[in-house]
N, C-alpha and C. Protein backbone atom coordinates (compact mmCIF):
# COMPACT_ATOMS: atom_id res chain seq x y z
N UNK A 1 -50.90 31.69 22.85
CA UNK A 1 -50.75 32.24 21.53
C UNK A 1 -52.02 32.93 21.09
N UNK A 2 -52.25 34.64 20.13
CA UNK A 2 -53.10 34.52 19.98
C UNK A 2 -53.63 34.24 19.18
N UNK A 3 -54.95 33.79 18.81
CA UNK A 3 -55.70 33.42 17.74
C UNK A 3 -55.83 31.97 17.80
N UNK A 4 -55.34 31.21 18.94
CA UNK A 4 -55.70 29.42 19.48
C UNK A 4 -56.74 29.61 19.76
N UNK A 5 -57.86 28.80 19.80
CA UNK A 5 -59.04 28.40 20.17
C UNK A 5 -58.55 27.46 21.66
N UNK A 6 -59.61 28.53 22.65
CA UNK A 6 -59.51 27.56 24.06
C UNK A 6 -60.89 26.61 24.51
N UNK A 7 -60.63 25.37 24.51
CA UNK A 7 -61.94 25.07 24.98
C UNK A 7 -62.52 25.08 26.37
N UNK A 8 -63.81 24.80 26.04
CA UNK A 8 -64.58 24.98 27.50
C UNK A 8 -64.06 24.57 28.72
N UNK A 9 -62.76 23.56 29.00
CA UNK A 9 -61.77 22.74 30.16
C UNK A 9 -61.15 23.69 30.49
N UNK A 10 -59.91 24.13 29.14
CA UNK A 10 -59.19 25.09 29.50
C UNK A 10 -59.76 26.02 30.12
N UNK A 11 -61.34 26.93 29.77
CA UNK A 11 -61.64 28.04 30.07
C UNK A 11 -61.11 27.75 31.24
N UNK A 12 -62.42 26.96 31.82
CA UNK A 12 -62.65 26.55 33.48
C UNK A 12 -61.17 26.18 33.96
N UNK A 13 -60.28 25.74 33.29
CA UNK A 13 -59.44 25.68 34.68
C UNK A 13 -58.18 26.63 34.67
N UNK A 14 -58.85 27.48 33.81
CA UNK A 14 -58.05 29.13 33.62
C UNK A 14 -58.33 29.73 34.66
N UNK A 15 -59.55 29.53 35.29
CA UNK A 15 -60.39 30.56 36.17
C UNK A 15 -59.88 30.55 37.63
N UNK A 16 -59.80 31.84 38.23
CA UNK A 16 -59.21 31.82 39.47
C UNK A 16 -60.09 30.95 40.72
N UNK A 17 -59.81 30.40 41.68
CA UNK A 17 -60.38 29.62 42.40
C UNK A 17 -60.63 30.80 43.53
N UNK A 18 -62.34 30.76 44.11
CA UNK A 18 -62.54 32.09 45.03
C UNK A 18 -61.57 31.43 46.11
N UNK A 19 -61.01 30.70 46.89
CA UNK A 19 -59.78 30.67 47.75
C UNK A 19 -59.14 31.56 48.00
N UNK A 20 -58.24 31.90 46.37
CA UNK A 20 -57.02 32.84 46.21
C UNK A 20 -57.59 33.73 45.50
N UNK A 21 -58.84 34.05 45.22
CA UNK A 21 -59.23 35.39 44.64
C UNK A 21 -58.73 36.54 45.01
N UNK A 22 -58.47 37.65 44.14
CA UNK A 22 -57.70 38.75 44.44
C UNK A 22 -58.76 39.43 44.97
N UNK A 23 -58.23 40.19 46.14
CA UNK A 23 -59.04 40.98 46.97
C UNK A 23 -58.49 42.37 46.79
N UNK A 24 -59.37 43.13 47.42
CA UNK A 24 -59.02 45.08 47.45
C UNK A 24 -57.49 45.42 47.28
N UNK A 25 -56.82 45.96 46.47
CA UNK A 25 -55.81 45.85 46.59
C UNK A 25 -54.65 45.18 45.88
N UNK A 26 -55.19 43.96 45.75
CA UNK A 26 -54.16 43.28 44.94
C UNK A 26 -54.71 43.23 43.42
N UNK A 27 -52.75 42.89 43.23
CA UNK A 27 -52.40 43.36 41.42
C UNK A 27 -52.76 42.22 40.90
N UNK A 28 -54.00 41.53 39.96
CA UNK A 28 -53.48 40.26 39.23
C UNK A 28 -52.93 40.30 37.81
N UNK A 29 -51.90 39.59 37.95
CA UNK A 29 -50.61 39.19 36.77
C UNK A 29 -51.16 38.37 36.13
N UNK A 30 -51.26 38.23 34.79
CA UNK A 30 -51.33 37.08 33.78
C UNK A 30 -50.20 36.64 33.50
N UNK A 31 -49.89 35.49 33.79
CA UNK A 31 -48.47 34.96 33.70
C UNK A 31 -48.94 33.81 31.91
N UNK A 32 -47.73 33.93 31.36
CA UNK A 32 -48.12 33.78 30.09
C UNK A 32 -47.12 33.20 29.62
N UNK A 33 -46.08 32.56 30.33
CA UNK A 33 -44.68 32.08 30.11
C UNK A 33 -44.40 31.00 30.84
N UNK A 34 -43.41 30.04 31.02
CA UNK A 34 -42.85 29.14 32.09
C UNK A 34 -42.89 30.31 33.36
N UNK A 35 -41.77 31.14 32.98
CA UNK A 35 -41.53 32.34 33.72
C UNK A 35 -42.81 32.91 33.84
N UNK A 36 -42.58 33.76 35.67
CA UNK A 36 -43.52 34.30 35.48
C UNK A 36 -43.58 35.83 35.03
N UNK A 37 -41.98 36.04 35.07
CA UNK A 37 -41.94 37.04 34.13
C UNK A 37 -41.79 37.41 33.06
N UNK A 38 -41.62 36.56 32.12
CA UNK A 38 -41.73 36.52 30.60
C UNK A 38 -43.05 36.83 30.20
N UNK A 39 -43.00 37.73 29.33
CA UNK A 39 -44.57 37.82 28.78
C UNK A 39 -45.13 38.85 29.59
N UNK A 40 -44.80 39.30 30.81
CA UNK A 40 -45.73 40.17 32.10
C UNK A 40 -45.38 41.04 32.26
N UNK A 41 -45.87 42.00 33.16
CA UNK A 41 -45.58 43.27 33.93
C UNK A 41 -45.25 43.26 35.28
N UNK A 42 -45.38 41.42 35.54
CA UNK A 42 -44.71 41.31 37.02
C UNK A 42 -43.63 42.28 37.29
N UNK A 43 -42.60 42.25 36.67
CA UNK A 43 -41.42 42.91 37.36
C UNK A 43 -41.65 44.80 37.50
N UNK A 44 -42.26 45.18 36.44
CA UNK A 44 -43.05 46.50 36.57
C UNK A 44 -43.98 46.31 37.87
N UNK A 45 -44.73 45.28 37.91
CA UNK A 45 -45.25 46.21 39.42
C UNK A 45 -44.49 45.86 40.50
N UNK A 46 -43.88 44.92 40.50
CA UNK A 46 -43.08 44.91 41.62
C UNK A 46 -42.01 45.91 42.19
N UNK A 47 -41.28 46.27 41.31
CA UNK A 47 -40.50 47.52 41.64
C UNK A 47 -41.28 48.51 41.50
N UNK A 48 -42.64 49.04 41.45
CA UNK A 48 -43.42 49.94 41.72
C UNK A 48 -43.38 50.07 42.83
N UNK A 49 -44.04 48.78 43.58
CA UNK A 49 -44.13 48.49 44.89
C UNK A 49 -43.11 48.51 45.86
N UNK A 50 -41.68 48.82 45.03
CA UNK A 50 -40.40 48.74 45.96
C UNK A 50 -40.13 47.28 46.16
N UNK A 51 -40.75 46.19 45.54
CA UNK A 51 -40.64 45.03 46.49
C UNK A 51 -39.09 44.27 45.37
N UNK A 52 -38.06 43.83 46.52
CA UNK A 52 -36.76 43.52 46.31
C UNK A 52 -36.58 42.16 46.40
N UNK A 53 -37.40 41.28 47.31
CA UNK A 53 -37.42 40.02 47.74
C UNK A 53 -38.60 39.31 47.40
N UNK A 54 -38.73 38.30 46.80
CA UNK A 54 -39.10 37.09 46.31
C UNK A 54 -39.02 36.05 47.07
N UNK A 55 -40.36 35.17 47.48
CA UNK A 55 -40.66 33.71 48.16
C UNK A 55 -41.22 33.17 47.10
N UNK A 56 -40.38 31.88 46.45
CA UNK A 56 -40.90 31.19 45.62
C UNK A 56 -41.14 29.90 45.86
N UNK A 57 -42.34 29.50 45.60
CA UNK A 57 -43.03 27.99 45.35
C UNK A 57 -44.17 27.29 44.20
N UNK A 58 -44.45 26.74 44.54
CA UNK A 58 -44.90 25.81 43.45
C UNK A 58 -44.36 24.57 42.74
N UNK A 59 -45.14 24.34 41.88
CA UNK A 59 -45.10 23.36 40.60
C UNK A 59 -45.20 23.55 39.78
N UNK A 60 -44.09 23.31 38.89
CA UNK A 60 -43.09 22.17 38.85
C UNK A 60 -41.53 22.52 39.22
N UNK A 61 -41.04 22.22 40.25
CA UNK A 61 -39.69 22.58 40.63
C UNK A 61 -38.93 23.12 39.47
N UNK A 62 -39.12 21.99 38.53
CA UNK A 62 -37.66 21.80 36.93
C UNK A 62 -38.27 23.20 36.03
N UNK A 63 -39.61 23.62 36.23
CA UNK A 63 -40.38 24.57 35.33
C UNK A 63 -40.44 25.72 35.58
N UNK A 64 -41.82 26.03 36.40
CA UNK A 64 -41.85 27.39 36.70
C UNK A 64 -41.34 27.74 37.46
N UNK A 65 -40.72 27.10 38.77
CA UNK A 65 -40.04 27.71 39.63
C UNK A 65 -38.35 28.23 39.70
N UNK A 66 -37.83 27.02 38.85
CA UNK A 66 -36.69 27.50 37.77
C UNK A 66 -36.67 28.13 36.87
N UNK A 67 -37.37 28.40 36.07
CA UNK A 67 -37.43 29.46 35.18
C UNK A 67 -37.58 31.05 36.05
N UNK A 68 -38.78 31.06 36.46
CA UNK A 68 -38.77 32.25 37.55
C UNK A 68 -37.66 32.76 38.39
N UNK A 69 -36.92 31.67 38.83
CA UNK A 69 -35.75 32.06 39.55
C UNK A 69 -34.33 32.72 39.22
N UNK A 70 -34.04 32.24 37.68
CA UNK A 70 -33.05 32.35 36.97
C UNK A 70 -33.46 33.62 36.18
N UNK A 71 -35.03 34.33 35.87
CA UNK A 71 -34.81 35.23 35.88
C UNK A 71 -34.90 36.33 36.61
N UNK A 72 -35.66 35.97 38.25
CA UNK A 72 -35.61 37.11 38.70
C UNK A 72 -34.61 37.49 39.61
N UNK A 73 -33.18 36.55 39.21
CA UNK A 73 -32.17 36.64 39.80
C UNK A 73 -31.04 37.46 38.67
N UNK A 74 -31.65 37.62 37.65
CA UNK A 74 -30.89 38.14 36.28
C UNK A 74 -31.45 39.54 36.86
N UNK A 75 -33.02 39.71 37.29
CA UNK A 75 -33.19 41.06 37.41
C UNK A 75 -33.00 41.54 39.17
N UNK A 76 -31.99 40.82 39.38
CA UNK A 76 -31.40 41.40 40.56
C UNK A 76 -32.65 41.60 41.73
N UNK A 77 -33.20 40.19 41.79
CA UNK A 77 -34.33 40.87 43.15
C UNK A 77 -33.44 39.31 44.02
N UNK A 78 -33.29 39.43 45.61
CA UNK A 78 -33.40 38.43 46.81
C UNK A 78 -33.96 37.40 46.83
N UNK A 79 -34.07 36.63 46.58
CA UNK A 79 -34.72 34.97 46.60
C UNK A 79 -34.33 34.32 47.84
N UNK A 80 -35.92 33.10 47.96
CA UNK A 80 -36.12 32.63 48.84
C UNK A 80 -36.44 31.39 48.39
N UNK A 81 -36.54 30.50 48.00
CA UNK A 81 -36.80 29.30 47.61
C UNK A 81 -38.00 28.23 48.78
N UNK A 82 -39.06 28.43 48.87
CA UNK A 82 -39.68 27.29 50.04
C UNK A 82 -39.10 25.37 49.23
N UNK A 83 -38.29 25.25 49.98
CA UNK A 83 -38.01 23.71 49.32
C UNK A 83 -39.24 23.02 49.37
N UNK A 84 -40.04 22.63 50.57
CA UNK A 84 -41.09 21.55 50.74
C UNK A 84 -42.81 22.63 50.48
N UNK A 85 -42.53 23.96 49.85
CA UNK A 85 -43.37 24.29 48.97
C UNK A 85 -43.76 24.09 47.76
N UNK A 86 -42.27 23.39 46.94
CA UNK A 86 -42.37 23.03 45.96
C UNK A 86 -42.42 21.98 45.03
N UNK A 87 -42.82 21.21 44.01
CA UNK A 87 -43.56 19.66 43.94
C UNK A 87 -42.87 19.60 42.41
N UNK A 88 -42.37 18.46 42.12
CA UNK A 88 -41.91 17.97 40.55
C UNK A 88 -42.17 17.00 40.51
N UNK A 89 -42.68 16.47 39.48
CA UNK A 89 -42.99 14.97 39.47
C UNK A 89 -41.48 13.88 39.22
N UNK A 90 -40.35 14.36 39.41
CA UNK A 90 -39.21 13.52 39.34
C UNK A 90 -38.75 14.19 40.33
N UNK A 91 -38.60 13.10 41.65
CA UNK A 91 -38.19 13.40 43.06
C UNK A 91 -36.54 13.53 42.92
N UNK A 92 -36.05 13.04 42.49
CA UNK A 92 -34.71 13.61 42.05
C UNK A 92 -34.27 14.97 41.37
N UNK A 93 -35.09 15.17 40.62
CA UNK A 93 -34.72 16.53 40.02
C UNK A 93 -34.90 17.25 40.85
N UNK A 94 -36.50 17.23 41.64
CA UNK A 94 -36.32 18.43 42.93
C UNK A 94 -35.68 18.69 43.78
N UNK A 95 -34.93 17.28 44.10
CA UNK A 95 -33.71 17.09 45.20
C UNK A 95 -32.54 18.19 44.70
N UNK A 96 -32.03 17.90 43.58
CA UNK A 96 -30.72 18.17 43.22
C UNK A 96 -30.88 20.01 42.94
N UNK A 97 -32.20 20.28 42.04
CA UNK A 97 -32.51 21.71 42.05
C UNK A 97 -32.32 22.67 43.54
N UNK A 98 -33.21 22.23 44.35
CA UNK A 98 -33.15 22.66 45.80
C UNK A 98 -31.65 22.35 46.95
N UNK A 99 -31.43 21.59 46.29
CA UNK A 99 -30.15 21.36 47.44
C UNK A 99 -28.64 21.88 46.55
N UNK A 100 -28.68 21.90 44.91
CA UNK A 100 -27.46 21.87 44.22
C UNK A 100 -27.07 23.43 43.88
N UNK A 101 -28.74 23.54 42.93
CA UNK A 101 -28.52 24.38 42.07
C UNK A 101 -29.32 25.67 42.67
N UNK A 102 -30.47 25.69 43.06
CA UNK A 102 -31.05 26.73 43.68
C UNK A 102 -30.25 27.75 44.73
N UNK A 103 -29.84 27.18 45.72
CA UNK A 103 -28.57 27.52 46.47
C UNK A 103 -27.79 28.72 45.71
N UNK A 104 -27.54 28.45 44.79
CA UNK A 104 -26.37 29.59 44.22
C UNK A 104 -26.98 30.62 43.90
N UNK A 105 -28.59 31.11 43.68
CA UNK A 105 -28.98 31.99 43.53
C UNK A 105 -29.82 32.55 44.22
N UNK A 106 -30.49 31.42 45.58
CA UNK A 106 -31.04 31.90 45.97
C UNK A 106 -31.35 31.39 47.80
N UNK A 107 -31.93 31.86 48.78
CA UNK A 107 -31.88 31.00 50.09
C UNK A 107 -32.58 30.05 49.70
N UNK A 108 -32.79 28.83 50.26
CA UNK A 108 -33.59 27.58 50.52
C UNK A 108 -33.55 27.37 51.80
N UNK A 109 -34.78 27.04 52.20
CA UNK A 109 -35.35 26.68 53.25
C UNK A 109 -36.94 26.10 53.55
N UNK A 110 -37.37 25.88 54.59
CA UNK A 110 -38.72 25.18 54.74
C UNK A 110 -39.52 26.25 54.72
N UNK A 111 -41.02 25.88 54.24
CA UNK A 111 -42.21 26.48 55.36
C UNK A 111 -42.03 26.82 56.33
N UNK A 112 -41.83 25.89 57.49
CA UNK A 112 -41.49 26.09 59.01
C UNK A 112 -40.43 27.06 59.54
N UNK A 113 -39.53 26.91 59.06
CA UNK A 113 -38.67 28.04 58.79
C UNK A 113 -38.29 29.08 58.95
N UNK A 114 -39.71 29.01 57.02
CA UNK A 114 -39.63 30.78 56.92
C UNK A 114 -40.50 30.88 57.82
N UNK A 115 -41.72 30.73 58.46
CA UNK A 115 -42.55 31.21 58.82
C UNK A 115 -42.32 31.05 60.39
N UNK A 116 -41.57 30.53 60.90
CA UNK A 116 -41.62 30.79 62.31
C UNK A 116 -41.38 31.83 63.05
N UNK A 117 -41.57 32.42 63.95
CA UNK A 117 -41.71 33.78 64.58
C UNK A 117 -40.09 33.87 64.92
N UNK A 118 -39.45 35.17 65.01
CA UNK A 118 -38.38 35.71 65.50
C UNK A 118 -37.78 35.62 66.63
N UNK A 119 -37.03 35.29 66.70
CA UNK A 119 -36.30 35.57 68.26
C UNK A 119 -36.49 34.08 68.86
């Protein structure tokens, strides 16, 4: 919101970790919503970029990764769901999201999976 006062915690754990620092090239998004497209220009640069397909993970299964999904399945992009990419603190909810409800909008599958070589 603006005009909240952030303190010195929040600053710091606002701050990107050099790990995943954006390098030459890449777009960084301020995500400002559950969604990460609420509030953003994610979906503007993405269809800049032509890009149609979506790999989603994270935490919190029930949160951002549901929220994100439901809308970037409203805006008509391919989903991929990493199941054991993604973490909720109620092991049931992630169960039933990934195996029930995710499914209908989008693939689910592993790490291993997606990432194993072709053929």
């Amino acid at each position: 919101m603006a005009g909240v006062p952030v303190s010195a915690a929040e600053t710091a754990a606002m701050q990107i970790q050099p790990e995943v620092a954006p390098t030459d090239g890449d777009i960084p998004i301020t995500k400002r919503r559950v969604s990460a497209f609420a509030g953003s220009d994610l979906e503007m640069v993405l269809r800049s970029s032509g890009i149609e397909h979506l790999v989603l993970t994270g935490i919190a299964t029930s949160g951002v990764v549901l929220s994100t999904l439901r809308q970037a399945a409203d805006l008509d992009f391919q989903l991929t769901v990493l199941a054991d990419g993604c973490l909720d603190n109620d092991e049931e909810v992630h169960r039933v999201l990934v195996e029930k409800i995710f499914p209908r909008q989008a693939e689910v599958t592993t790490v291993e999976s997606f990432t194993a070589p072709l053929g």
